[in-house]
Protein backbone atom coordinates (compact mmCIF):
# COMPACT_ATOMS: atom_id res chain seq x y z
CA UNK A 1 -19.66 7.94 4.31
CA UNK A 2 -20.50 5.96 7.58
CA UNK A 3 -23.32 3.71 7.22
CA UNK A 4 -25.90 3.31 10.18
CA UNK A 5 -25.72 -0.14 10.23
CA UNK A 6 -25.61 -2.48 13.48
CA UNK A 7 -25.01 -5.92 12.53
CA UNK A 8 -25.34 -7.69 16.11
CA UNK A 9 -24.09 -11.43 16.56
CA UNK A 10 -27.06 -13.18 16.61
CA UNK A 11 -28.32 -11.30 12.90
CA UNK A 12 0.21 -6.50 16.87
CA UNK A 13 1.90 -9.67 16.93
CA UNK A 14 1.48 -12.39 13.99
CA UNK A 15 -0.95 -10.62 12.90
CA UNK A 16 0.50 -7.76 11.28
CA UNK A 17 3.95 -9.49 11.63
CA UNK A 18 4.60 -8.28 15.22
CA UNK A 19 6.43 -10.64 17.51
CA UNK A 20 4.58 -10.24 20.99
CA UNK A 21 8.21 -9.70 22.65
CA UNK A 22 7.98 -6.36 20.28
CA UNK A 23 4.38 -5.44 21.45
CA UNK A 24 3.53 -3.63 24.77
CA UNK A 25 1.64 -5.60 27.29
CA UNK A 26 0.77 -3.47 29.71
CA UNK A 27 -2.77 -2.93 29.77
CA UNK A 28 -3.15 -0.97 32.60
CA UNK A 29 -5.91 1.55 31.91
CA UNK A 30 -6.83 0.25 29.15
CA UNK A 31 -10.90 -1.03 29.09
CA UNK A 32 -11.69 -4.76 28.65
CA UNK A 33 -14.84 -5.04 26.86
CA UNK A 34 -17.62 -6.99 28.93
CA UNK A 35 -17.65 -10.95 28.62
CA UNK A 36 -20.66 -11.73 26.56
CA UNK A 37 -21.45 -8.78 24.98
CA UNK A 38 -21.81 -7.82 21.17
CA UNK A 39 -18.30 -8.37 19.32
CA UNK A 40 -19.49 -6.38 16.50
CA UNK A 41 -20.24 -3.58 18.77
CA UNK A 42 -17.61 -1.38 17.34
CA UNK A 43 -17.35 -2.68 13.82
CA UNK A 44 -18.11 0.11 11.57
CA UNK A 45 -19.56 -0.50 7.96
CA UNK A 46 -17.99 2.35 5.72
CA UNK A 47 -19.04 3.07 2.12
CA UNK A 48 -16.17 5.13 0.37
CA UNK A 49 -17.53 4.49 -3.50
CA UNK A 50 -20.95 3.42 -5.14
CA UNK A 51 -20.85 -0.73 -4.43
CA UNK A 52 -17.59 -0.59 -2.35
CA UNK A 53 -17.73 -1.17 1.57
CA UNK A 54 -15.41 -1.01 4.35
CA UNK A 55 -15.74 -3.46 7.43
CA UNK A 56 -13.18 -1.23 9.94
CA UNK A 57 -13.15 -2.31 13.49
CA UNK A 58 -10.54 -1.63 16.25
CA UNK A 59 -8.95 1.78 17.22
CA UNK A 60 -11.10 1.52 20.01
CA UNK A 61 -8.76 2.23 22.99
CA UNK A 62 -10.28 -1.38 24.27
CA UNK A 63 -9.23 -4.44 24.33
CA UNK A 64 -11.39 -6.96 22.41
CA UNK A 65 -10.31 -10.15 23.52
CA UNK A 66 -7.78 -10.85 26.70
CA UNK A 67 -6.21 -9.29 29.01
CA UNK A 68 -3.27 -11.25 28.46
CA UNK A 69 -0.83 -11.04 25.46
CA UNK A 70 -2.44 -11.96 22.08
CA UNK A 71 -2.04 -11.60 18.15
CA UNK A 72 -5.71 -10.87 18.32
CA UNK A 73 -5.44 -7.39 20.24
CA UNK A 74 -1.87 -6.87 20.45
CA UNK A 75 -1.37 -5.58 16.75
CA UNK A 76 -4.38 -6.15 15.21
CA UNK A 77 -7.56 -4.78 16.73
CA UNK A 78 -5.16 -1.77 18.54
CA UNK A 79 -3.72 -1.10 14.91
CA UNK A 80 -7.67 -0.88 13.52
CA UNK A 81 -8.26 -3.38 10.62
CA UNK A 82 -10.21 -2.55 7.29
CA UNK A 83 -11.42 -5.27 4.94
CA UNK A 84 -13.84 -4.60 1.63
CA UNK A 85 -16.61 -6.00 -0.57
CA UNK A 86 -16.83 -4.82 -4.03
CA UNK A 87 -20.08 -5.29 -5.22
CA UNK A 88 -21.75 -5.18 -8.82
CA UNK A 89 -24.99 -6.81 -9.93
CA UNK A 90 -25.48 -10.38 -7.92
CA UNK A 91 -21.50 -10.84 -7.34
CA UNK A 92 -19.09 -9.23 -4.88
CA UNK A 93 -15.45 -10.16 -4.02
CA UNK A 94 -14.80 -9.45 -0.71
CA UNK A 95 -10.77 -8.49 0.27
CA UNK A 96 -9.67 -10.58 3.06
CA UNK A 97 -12.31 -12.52 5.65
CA UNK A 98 -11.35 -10.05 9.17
CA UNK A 99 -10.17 -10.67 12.82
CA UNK A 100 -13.00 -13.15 14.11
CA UNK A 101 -15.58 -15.65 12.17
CA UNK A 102 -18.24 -13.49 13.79
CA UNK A 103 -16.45 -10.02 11.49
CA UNK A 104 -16.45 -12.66 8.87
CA UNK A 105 -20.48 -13.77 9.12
CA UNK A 106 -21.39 -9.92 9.60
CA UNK A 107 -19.61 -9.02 6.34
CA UNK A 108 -21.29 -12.05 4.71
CA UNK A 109 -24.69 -10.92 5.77
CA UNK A 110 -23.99 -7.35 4.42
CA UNK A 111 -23.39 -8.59 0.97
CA UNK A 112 -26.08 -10.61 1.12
CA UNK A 113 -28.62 -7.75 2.22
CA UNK A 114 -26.98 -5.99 -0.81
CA UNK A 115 -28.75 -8.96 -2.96
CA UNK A 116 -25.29 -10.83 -3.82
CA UNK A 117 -25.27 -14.25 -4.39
CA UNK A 118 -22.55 -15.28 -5.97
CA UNK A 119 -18.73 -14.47 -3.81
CA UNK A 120 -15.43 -14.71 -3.93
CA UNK A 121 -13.00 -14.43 -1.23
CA UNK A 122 -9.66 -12.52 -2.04
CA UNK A 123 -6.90 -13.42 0.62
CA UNK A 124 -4.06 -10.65 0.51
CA UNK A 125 -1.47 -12.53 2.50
CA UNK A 126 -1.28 -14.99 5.70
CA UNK A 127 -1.21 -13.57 8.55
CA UNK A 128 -3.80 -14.08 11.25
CA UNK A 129 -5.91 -10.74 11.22
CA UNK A 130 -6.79 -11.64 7.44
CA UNK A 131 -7.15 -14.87 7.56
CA UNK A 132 -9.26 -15.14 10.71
CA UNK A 133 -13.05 -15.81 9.16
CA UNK A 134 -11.94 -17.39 6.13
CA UNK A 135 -13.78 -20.64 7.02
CA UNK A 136 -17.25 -18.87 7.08
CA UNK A 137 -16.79 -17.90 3.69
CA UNK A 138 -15.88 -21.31 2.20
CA UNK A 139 -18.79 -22.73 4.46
CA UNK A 140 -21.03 -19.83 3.12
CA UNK A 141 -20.36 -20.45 -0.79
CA UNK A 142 -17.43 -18.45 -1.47
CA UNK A 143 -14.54 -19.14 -3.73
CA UNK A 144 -11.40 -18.74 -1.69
CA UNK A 145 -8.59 -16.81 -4.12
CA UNK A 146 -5.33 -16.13 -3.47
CA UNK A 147 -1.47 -16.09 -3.87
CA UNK A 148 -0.21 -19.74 -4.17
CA UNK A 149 2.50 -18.93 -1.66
CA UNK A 150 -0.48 -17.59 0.73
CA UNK A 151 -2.32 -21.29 0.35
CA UNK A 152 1.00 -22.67 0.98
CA UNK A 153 1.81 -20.71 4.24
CA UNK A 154 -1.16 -21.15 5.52
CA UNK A 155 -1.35 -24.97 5.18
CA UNK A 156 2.03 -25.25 6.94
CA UNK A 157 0.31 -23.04 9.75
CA UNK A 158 -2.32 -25.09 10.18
CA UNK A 159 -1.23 -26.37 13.41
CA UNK A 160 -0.02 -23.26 14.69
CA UNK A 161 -3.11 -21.38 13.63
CA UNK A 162 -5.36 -23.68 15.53
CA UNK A 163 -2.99 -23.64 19.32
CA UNK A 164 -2.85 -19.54 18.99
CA UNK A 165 -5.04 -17.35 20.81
CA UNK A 166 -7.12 -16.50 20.02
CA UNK A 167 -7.48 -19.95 17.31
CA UNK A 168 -7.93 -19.47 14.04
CA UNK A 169 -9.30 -22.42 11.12
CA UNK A 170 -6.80 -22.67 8.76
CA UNK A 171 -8.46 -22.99 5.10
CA UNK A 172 -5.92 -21.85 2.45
CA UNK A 173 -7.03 -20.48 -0.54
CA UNK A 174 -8.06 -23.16 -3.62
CA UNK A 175 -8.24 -20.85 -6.19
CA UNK A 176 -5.02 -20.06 -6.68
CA UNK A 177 -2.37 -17.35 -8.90
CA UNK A 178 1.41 -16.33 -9.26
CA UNK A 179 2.32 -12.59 -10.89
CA UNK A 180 -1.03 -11.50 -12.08
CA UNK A 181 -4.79 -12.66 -12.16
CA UNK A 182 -7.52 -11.11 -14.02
CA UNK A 183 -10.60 -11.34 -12.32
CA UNK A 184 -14.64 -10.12 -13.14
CA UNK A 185 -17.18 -9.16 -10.26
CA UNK A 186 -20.42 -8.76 -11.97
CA UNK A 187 -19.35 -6.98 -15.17
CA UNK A 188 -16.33 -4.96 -13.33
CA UNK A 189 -12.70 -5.88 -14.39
CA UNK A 190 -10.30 -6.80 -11.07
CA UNK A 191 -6.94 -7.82 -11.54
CA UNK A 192 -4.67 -9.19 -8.18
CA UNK A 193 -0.80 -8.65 -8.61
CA UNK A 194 1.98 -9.95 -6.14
CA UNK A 195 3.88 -7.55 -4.49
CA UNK A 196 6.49 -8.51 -2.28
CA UNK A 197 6.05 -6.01 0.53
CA UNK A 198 5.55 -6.98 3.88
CA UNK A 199 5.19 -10.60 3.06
CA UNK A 200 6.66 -12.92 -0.20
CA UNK A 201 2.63 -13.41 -0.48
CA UNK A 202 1.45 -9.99 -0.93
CA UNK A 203 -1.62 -9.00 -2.93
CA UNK A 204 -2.81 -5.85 -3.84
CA UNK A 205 -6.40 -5.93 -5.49
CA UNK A 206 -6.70 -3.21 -8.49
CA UNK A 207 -9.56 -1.63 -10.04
CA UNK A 208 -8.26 -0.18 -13.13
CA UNK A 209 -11.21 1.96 -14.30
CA UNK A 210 -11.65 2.92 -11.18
CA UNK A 211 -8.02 4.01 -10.78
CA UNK A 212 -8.16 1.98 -6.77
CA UNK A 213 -5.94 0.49 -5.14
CA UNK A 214 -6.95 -2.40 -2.33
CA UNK A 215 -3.66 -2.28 -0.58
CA UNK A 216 -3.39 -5.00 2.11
CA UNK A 217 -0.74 -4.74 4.11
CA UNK A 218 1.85 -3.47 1.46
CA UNK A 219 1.14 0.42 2.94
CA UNK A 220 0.10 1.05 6.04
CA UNK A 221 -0.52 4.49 7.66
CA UNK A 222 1.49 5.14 9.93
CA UNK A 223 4.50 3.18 9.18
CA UNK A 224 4.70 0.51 6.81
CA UNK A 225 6.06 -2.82 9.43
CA UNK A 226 9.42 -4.27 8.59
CA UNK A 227 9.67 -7.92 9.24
CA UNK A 228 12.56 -8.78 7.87
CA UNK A 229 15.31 -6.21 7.23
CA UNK A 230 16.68 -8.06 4.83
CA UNK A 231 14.25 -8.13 2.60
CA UNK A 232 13.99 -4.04 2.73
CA UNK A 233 15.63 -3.94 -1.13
CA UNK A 234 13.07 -5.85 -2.19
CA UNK A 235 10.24 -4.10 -0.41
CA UNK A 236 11.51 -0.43 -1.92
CA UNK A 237 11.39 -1.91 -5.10
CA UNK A 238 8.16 -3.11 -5.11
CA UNK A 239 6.81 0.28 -3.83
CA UNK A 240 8.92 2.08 -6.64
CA UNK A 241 6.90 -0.68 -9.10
CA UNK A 242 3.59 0.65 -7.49
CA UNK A 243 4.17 3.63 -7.97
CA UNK A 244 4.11 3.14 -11.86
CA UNK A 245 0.38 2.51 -11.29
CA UNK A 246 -1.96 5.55 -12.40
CA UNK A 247 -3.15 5.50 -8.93
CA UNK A 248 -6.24 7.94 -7.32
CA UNK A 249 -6.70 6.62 -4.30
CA UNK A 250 -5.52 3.34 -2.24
CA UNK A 251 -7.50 1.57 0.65
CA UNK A 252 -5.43 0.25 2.98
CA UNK A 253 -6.11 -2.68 5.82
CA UNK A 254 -4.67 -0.63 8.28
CA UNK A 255 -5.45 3.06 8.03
CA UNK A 256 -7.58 5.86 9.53
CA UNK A 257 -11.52 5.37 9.27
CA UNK A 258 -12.36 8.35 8.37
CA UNK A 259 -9.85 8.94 5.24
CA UNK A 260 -11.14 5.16 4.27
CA UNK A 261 -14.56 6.73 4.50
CA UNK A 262 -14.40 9.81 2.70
CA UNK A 263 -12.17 8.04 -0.23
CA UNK A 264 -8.81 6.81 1.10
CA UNK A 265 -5.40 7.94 0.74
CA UNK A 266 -3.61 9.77 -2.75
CA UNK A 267 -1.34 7.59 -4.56
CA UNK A 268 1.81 10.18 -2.31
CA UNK A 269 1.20 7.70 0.24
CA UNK A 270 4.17 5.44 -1.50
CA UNK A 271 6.08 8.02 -1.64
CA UNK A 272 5.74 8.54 2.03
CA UNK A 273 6.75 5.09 2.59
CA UNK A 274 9.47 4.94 0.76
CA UNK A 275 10.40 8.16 2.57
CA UNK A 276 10.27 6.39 6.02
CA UNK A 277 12.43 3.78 5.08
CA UNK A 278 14.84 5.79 3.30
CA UNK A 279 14.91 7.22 7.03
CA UNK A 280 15.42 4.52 8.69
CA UNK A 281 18.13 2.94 5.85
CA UNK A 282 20.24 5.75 5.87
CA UNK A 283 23.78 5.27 5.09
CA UNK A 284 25.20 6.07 8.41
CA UNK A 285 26.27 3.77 11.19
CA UNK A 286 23.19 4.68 13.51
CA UNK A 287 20.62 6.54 11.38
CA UNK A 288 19.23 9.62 13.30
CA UNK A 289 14.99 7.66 12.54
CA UNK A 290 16.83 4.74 15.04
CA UNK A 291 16.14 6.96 18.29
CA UNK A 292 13.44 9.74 16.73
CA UNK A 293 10.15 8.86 17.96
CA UNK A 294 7.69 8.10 14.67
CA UNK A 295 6.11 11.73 15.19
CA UNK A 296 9.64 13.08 14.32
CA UNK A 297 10.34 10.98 11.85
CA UNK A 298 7.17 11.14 9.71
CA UNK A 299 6.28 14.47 10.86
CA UNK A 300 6.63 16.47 7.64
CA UNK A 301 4.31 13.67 5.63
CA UNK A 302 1.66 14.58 8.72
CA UNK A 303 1.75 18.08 8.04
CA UNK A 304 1.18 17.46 4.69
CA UNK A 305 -1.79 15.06 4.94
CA UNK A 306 0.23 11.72 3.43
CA UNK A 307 0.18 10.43 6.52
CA UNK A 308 -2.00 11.06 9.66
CA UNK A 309 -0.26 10.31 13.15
CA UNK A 310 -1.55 6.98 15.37
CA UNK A 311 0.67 6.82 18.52
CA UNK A 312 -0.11 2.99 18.42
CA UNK A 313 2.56 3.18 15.45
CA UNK A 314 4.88 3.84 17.93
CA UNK A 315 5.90 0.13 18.59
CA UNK A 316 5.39 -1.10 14.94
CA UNK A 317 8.60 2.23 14.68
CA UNK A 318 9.99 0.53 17.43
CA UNK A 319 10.34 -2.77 16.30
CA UNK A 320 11.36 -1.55 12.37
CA UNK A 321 14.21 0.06 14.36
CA UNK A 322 15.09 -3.62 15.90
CA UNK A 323 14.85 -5.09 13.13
CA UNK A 324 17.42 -3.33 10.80
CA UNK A 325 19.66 -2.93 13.73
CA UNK A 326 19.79 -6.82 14.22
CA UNK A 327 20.67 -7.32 10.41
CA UNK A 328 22.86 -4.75 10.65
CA UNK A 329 24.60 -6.68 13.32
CA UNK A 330 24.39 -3.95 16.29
CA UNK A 331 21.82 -5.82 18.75
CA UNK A 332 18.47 -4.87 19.56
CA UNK A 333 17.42 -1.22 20.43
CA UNK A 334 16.76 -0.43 24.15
C-alpha cells in the first residue's frame, strides 16, 4: 500500500549503465521542476509487506535536476528508482542509499520514526543511482555492506564520482563479502549472493522465509540493460541460477510503483528476461528484436502481466540492440 507520508527537506546514463551518447536529450516538453523547491516532492514511501518499505521516486514525466544531459535524470530518475528498508525490532538494513543525499536522509528519518536504531547499509552494485546517499548513512551510524568488487569500483571512481553531475561522495562499502553472506536484521535471517548480471558486482538481497527477492539491478521491468554483450553468457546463466530459487515475489530497483506496492513481481519475471534476450541473441545474422520496437518484442510477457510496458524502456532496447551489434562486429544501429 501507499503510505501518506511527506518527508520534506528540511524534516539513464552511468547510472543504470547508460552511456549519455545512448540516452535522448531532448527535453523539449518535458517540465523542469522549480529551483528551490522540495526534492522529495515526488518520492513515494511504499509498504509492500509488514516491516518492508519502498522509497520509489522518478517516473514523473519531469526532470529533477538539469536541463542539460546528466546520469542523474537521464536513466535514473526517468527510469523510476526503488530502494528498501527491512525492518524488525530496533534494526533495519536498508538496500542501496538512492539518487541524492537528501533521498538518502529522508529514508534515514523513516527508519528512525519506525524506532530503529541500529542500520546497516546494503550496496547492490556501483553505479551512481545506488550509490548516491551512501555518505549520509556512514555519517548517520550505518554499517556500509557490500560486494568486495563494489568497494573496489567505487574507490577507483572516486574521482570520477566527485567531477559528475550531478557529484556524488564516493564511500565504498567496509563491510565487505564474495559468493554468499549471511546476515540478521533484528531476529530475521538475510543472506546477499553475487550474481553477475548487469554488473561483475551484483547483489541480490534474499529473505528466505519470506520467499523475497531484493533484486537490484539484475531484473528490471521493462528490459533488463545490457552493458556489455559479451558478458550476455554469463548474465543468462546467472538468471537460469536464480531461477533455482523458490521465489514468490522479487522487488526490483527499477520497476512499476504500483506492482512494488501491492507485492512485486512473480518469480516468471526471469523467465521473461531470459526471454528478451533469447530475442535479441537469436542465431541469425540480424535478429528480427534488432529493429522491433520493445512493445513488439516483449509484447506477449505484457499481455500476460510478467512485464508491464514503460516507453522510457525504449532507449535502454535501443542501446541493448547497439550493444550486441558492436560485439557482433556489424556497427552501431541507426
Amino acid at each position: 500500500m501507499l503510505l501518506a507520508i511527506v518527508l520534506s527537506c528540511s524534516a539513464l546514463t552511468i547510472a543504470c549503465g547508460l552511456s549519455g551518447s545512448h540516452i535522448s536529450s531532448d527535453t523539449t516538453g518535458v517540465k523542469k521542476r522549480a529551483r528551490g523547491g522540495d526534492p522529495l516532492q515526488s518520492l513515494r514511501i511504499l509498504n509492500p509487506y509488514p516491516g518492508i518499505f519502498a522509497y520509489y521516486d522518478g517516473r514523473t514525466g519531469e526532470r529533477f535536476h538539469s536541463d542539460q544531459p546528466n546520469w542523474l535524470d537521464d536513466g535514473a530518475f526517468t527510469l523510476g528508482v526503488s530502494t528498501y528498508s527491512i525492518i524488525d525490532g530496533n534494526e533495519a538494513i536498508i538496500f542501496d542509499s538512492h539518487i541524492t543525499p537528501d533521498h538518502a536522509g529522508a529514508v534515514m528519518r523513516h527508519v528512525q520514526s519506525q524506532g530503529v536504531v541500529k542500520m546497516s547499509l546494503v550496496i547492490s552494485h556501483f553505479h551512481n543511482d545506488h550509490i548516491a546517499g551512501t555518505d549520509v548513512f556512514a555519517k548517520g551510524g550505518a554499517t556500509i555492506v557490500g560486494n568486495d568488487k563494489t568497494a573496489q569500483t567505487v574507490e577507483k571512481n572516486t574521482q570520477s564520482l566527485a567531477a559528475d553531475d550531478p557529484p556524488i561522495q564516493a564511500v565504498p562499502p567496509t563491510d565487505l563479502y564474495t559468493g554468499t553472506r549471511a546476515m540478521k536484521v533484528g531476529n530475521l535471517s538475510i543472506e546477499l549472493h553475487n550474481f553477475q548480471i548487469h554488473t561483475p558486482d551484483g547483489t541480490v538481497l534474499w529473505i528466505p522465509s519470506k520467499q523475497l527477492l531484493f533484486a537490484g539491478d539484475t531484473l528490471e521491468d521493462t528490459a533488463t540493460f545490457i552493458a556489455d554483450a559479451r558478458s550476455l553468457p554469463t548474465h543468462q546463466k546467472e538468471l537460469q541460477r536464480m531461477t533455482t530459487f523458490p521465489i514468490s515475489k522479487i522487488l526490483p530497483a527499477h520497476g512499476e510503483p504500483n506492482r512494488i506496492a501491492t507485492g512485486g513481481y512473480n518469480a516468471t519475471f526471469i523467465n521473461a528476461t531470459l526471454r528478451y534476450i533469447e530475442a535479441m541473441t537469436e542465431d541469425v545474422p540480424q535478429p528480427a528484436a534488432w529493429t522491433q520496437p520493445l512493445s513488439q518484442v516483449v509484447a506477449a510477457d505484457v499481455a500476460s502481466g510478467e512485464l508491464i510496458y514503460f516507453s522510457q524502456y525504449e532507449e535502454v532496447h535501443k542501446s541493448n540492440a547497439n550493444s550486441i551489434q558492436r560485439t557482433r562486429g556489424r556497427g552501431n544501429r541507426d
